[in-house]
Protein backbone atom coordinates (compact mmCIF):
# COMPACT_ATOMS: atom_id res chain seq x y z
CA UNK A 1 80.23 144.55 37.73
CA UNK A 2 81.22 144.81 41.60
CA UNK A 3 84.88 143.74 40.85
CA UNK A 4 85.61 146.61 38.42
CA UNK A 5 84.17 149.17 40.78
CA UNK A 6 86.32 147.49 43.54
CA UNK A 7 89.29 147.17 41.39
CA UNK A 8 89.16 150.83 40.39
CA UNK A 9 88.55 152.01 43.49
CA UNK A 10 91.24 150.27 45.17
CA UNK A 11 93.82 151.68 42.63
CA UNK A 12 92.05 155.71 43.10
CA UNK A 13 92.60 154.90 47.15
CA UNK A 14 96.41 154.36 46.86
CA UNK A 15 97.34 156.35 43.80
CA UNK A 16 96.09 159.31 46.31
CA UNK A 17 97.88 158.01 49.10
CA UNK A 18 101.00 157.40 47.17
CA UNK A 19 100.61 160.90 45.73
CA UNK A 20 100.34 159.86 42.62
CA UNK A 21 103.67 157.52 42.77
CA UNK A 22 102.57 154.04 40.83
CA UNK A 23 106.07 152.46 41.72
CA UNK A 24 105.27 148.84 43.27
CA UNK A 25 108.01 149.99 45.99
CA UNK A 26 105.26 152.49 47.08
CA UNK A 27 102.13 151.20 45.93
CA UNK A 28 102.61 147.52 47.58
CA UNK A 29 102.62 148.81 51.56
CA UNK A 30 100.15 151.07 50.80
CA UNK A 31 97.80 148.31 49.23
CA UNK A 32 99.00 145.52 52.16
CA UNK A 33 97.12 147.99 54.63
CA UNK A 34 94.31 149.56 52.40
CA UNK A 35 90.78 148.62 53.09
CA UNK A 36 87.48 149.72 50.88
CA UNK A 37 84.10 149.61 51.51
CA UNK A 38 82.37 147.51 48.72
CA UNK A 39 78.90 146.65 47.98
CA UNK A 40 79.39 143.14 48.82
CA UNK A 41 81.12 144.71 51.84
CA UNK A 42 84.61 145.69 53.52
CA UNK A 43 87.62 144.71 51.06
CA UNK A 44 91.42 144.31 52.06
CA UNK A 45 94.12 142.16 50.56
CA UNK A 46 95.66 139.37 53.18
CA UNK A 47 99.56 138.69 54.13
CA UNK A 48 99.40 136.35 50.76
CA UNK A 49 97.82 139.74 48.64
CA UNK A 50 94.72 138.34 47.86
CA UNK A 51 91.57 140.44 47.95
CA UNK A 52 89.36 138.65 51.00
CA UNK A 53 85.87 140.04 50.96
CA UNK A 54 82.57 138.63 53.39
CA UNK A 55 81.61 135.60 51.68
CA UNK A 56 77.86 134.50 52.21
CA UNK A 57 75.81 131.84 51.12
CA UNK A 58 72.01 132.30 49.47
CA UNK A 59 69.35 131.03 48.17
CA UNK A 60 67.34 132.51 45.29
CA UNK A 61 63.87 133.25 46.19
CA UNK A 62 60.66 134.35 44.64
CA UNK A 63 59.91 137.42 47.12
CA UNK A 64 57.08 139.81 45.90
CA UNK A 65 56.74 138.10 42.59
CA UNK A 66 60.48 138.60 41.86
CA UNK A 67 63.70 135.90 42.04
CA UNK A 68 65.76 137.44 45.07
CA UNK A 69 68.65 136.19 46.35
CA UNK A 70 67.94 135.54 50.30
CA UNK A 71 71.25 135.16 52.32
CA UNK A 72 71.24 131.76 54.24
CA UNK A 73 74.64 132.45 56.23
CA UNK A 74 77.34 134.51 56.32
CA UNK A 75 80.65 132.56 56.24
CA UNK A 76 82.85 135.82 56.97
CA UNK A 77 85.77 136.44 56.09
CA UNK A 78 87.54 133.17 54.45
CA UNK A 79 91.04 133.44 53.38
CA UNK A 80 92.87 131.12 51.09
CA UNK A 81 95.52 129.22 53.66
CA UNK A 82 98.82 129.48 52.87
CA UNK A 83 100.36 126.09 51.43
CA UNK A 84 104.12 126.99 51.70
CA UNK A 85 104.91 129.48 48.97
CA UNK A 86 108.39 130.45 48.89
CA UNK A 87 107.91 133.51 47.50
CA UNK A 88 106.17 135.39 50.52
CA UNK A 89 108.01 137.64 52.74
């Protein structure tokens, strides 16, 4: 699935800007600027460290004889709002 590839792709990106240091201390700044191009397109984490990707909405279609998924709208790039969390810098 896409969020393996994403996942592991994420973790390659800053292990080899880290130089291969896996210490949060190092890892977290790196992955609080690090952005990946995805098939469901480009993936960063937000100032809460959640992964935000495009998010779209479709509709599943019979196109050519074969159920596709058409995209209706694309809702961009939604993050979860902050509700007060204490534990945030």
């Amino acid at each position: 699935m896409v969020q393996g590839y994403d996942s592991g792709l994420v973790i390659l990106k800053a292990l080899e800007q880290s130089g291969g240091d896996a210490r949060p201390d190092r890892l977290i700044p790196i992955l609080e600027k690090l952005k990946i191009e995805s098939p469901r397109g480009t993936f960063e984490f937000d100032e809460q460290h959640e992964g935000v990707y495009p998010m779209y909405v479709v509709e599943i279609r019979m196109v050519g004889g074969k159920a596709t998924p058409v995209v209706i709208e694309n809702m961009g790039r939604i993050k979860t709002p902050n509700m007060g969390c204490t534990l945030l810098k």
